[in-house]
Protein backbone atom coordinates (compact mmCIF):
# COMPACT_ATOMS: atom_id res chain seq x y z
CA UNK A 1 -16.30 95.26 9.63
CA UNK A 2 -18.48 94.65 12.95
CA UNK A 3 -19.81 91.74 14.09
CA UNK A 4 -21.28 88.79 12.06
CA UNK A 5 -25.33 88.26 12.69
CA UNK A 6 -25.20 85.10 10.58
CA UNK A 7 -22.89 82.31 10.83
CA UNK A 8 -22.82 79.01 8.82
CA UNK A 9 -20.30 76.30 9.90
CA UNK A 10 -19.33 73.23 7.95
CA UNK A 11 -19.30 70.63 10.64
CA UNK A 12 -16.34 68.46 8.39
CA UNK A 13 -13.61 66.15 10.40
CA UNK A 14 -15.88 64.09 12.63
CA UNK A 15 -14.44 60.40 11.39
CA UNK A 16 -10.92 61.86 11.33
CA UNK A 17 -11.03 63.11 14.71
CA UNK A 18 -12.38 59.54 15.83
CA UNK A 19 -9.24 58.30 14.11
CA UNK A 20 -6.84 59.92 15.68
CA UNK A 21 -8.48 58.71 19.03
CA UNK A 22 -7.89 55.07 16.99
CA UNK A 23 -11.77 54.42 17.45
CA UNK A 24 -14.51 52.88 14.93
CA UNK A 25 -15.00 55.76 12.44
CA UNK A 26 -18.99 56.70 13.47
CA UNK A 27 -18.04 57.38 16.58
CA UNK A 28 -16.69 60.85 16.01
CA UNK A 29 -20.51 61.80 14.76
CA UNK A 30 -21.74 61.61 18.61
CA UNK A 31 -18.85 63.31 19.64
CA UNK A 32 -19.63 66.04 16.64
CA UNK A 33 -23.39 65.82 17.86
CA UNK A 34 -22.57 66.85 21.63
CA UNK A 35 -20.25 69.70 20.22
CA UNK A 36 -23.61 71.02 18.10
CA UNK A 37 -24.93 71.43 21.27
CA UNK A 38 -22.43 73.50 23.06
CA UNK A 39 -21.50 76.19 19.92
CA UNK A 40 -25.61 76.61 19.86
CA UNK A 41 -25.06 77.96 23.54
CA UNK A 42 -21.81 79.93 22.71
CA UNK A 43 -23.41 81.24 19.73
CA UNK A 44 -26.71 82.41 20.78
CA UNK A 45 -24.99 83.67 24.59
CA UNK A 46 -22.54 85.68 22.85
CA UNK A 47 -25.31 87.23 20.18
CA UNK A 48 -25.15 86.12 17.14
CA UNK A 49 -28.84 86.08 15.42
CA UNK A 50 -28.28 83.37 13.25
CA UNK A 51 -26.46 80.16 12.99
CA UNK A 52 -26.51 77.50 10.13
CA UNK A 53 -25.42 73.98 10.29
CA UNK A 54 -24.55 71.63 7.90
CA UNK A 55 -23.76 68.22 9.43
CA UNK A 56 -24.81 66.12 6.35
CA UNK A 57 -24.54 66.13 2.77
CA UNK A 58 -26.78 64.48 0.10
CA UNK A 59 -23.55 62.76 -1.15
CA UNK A 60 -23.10 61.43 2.34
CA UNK A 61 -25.49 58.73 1.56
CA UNK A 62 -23.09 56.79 0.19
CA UNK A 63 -21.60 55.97 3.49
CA UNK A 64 -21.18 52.47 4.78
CA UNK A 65 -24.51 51.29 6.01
CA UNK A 66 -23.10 50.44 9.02
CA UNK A 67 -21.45 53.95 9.81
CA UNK A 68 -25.35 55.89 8.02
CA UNK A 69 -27.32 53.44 10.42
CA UNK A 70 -25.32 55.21 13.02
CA UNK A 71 -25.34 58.31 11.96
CA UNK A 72 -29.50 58.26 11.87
CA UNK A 73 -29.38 57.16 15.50
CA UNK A 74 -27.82 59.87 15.99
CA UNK A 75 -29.75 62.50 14.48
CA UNK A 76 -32.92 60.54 15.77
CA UNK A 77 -31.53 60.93 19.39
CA UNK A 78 -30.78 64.91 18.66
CA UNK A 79 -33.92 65.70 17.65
CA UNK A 80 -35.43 64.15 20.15
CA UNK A 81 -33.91 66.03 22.69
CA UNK A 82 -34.33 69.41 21.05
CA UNK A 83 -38.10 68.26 20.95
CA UNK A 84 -38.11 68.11 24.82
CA UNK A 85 -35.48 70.92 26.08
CA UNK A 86 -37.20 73.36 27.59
CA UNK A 87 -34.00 75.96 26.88
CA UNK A 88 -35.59 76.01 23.36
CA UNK A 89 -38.87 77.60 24.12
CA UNK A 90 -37.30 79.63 26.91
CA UNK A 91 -34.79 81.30 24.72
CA UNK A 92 -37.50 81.08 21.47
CA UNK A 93 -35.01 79.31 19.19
CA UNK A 94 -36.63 78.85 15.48
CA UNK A 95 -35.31 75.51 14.34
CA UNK A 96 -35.03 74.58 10.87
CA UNK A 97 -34.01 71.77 8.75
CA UNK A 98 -32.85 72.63 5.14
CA UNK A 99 -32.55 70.10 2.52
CA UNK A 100 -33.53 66.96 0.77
CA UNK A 101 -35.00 65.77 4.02
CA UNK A 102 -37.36 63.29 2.20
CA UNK A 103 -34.52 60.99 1.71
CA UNK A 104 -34.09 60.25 5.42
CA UNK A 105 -36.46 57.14 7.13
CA UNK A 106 -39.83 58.97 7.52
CA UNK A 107 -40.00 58.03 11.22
CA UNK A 108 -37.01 60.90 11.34
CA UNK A 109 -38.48 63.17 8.51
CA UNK A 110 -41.68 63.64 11.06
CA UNK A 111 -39.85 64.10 14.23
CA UNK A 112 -37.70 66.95 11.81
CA UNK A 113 -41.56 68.21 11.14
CA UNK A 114 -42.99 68.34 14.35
CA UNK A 115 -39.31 70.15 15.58
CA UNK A 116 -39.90 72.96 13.12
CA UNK A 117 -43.72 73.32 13.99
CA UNK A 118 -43.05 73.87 17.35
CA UNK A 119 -40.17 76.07 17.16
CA UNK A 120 -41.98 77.96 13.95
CA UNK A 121 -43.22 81.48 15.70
CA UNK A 122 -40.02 81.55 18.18
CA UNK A 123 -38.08 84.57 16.85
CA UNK A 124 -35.00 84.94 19.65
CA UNK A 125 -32.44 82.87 18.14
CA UNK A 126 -32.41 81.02 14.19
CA UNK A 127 -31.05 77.84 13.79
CA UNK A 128 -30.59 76.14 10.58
CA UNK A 129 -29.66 73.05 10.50
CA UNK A 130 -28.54 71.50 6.65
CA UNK A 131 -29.13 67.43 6.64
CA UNK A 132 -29.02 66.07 3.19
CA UNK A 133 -28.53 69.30 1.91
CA UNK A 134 -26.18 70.02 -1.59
CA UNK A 135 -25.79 73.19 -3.12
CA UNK A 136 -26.53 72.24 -6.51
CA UNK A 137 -29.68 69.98 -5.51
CA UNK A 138 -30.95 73.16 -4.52
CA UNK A 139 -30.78 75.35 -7.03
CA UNK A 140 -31.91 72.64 -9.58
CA UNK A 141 -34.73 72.24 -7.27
CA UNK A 142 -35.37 75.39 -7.10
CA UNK A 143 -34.76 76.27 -10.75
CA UNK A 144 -37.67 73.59 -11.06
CA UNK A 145 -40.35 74.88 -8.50
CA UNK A 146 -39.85 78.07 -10.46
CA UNK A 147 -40.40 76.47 -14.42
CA UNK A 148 -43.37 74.75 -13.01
CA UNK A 149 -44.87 78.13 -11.80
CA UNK A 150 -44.14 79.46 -15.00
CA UNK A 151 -45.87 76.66 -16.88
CA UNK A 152 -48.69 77.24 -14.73
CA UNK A 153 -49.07 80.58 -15.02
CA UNK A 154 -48.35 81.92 -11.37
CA UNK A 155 -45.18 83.69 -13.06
CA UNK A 156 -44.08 85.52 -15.66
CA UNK A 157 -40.52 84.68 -17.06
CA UNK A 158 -40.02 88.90 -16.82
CA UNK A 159 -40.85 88.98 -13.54
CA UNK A 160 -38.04 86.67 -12.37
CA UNK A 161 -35.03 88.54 -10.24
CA UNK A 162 -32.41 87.80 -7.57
CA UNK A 163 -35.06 88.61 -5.07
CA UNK A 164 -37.48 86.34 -6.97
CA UNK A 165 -35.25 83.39 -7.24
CA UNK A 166 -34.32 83.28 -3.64
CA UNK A 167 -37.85 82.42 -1.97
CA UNK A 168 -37.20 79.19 -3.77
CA UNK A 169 -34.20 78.22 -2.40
CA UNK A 170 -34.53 76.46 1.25
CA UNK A 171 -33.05 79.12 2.91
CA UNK A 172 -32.99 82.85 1.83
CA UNK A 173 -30.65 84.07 4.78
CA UNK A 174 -27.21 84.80 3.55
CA UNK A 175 -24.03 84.51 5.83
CA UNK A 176 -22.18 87.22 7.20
CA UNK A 177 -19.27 84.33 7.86
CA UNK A 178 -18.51 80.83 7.12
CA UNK A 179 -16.50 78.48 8.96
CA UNK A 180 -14.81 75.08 7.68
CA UNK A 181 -13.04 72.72 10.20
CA UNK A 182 -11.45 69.65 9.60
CA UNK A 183 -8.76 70.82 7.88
CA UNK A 184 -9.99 70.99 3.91
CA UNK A 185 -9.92 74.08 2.08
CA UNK A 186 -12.57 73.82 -0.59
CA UNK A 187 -16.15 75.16 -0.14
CA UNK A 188 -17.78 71.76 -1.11
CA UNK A 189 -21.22 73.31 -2.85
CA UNK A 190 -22.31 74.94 0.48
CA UNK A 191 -24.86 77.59 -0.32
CA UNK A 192 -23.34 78.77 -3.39
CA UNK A 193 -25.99 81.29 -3.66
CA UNK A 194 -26.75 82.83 -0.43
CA UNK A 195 -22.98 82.46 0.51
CA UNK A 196 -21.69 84.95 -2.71
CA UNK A 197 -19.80 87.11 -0.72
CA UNK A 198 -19.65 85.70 2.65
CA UNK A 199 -16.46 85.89 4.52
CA UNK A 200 -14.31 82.49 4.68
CA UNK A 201 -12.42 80.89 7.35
CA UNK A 202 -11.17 77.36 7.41
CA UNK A 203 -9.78 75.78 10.36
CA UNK A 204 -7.10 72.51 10.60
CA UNK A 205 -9.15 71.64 13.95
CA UNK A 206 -11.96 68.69 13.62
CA UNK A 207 -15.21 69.42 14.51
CA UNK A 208 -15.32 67.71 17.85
CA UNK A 209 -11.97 69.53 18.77
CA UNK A 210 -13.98 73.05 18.04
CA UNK A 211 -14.47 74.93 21.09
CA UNK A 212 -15.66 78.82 22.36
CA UNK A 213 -12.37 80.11 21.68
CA UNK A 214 -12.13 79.15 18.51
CA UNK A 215 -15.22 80.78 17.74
CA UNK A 216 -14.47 83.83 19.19
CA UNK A 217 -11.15 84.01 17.01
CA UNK A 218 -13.31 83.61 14.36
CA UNK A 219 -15.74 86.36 15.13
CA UNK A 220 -12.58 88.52 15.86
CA UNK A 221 -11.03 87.60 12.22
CA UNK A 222 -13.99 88.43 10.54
CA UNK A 223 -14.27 92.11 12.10
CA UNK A 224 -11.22 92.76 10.81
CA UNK A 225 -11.58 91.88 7.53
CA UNK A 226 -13.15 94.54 4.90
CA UNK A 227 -16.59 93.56 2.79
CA UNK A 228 -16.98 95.06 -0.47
CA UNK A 229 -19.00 93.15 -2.50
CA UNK A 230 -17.79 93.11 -5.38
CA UNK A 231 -17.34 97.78 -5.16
């Protein structure tokens, strides 16, 4: 099959990793942050193109206030030091953040901003990085960017078409592979669209236990495997 340009991960097993090490449940998020990190490096060093994240859902806001207060602090410190790592601009890594990112304090929504318009014109290495992100709050969303067009006239109901339809969704890159740890089986709404035919691979290991050779097992999996979509 060759090798993947695009991977997406589903960064799932955090709290039950922090479990096992009989710790307070949040924890496992700064463990799952520092791991973010390293499979950026082992991704980009061993040449894949593209490589989505998606580290929080919109139905994750029902979390215990205590464990989302956290989990912001967390995000807050990440940013921050993506803002000010000079491996970013060295290696022109174009960082985005897809989602409903207007739920999150707006003292993080601007720091997500300003990371984007820096990083907007690097073309090296794509990151994506899903926070508050749902698969069906985005294609409602973008099913309703696209009505309003319609109702004012920018588009005709004819002209509408896969190709069309996807430069309303947050993200029109679509997956060569997709990776679940934590042990569930179940896609959970991630990019139902853009990830139609992607290859699947879930994984019993939690996220902070993920580490270069798993990744590499993955990559190998996946070139073995035979795409048809849907011939």
């Amino acid at each position: 099959m060759g090798y993947p340009e695009h991977i997406a991960i589903i960064l799932d097993g955090n709290r039950r990793f922090a479990k096992k090490l009989m710790t307070q449940p949040w924890k496992g998020h700064e463990w799952g942050a520092g791991k973010v990190r390293k499979v950026c490096n082992w991704a980009r060093e061993i040449g894949i193109k593209k490589l989505t994240l998606w580290g929080f859902s919109t139905d994750n806001f029902n979390r215990p206030k205590r464990e989302f207060d956290y989990i912001i602090k967390v995000f807050d410190k990440e940013i921050e030091y993506l803002l000010n790592d000079p491996e970013v601009v060295k290696n022109k890594i174009n960082i985005r953040f897809i989602g409903k990112i207007e739920m999150f304090p707006e003292s993080l929504q601007e720091k997500m901003k300003k990371l984007m318009e820096k990083t907007k014109d690097h073309n090296k290495f794509q990151i994506y990085i899903a926070l508050a992100y749902g698969g069906k709050p985005e294609l409602i969303d973008a099913c309703q960017k696209l009505a309003t067009d319609v109702q004012l006239g920018k588009l005709k109901p004819e002209e509408i078409n896969e190709d069309k339809f996807e430069e309303y969704l947050y993200m029109r890159d679509a997956p060569d592979l997709i990776i679940r740890t934590g042990g569930d089986h179940r896609t959970s709404g991630f990019l139902p669209w853009q990830g139609a035919y992607s290859e699947y691979l879930f994984m019993d290991k939690c996220w902070p236990e993920f580490e270069k050779e798993d990744l590499l097992n993955a990559i190998n999996e996946f070139s073995e495997r035979e795409r048809r979509f849907g011939k």
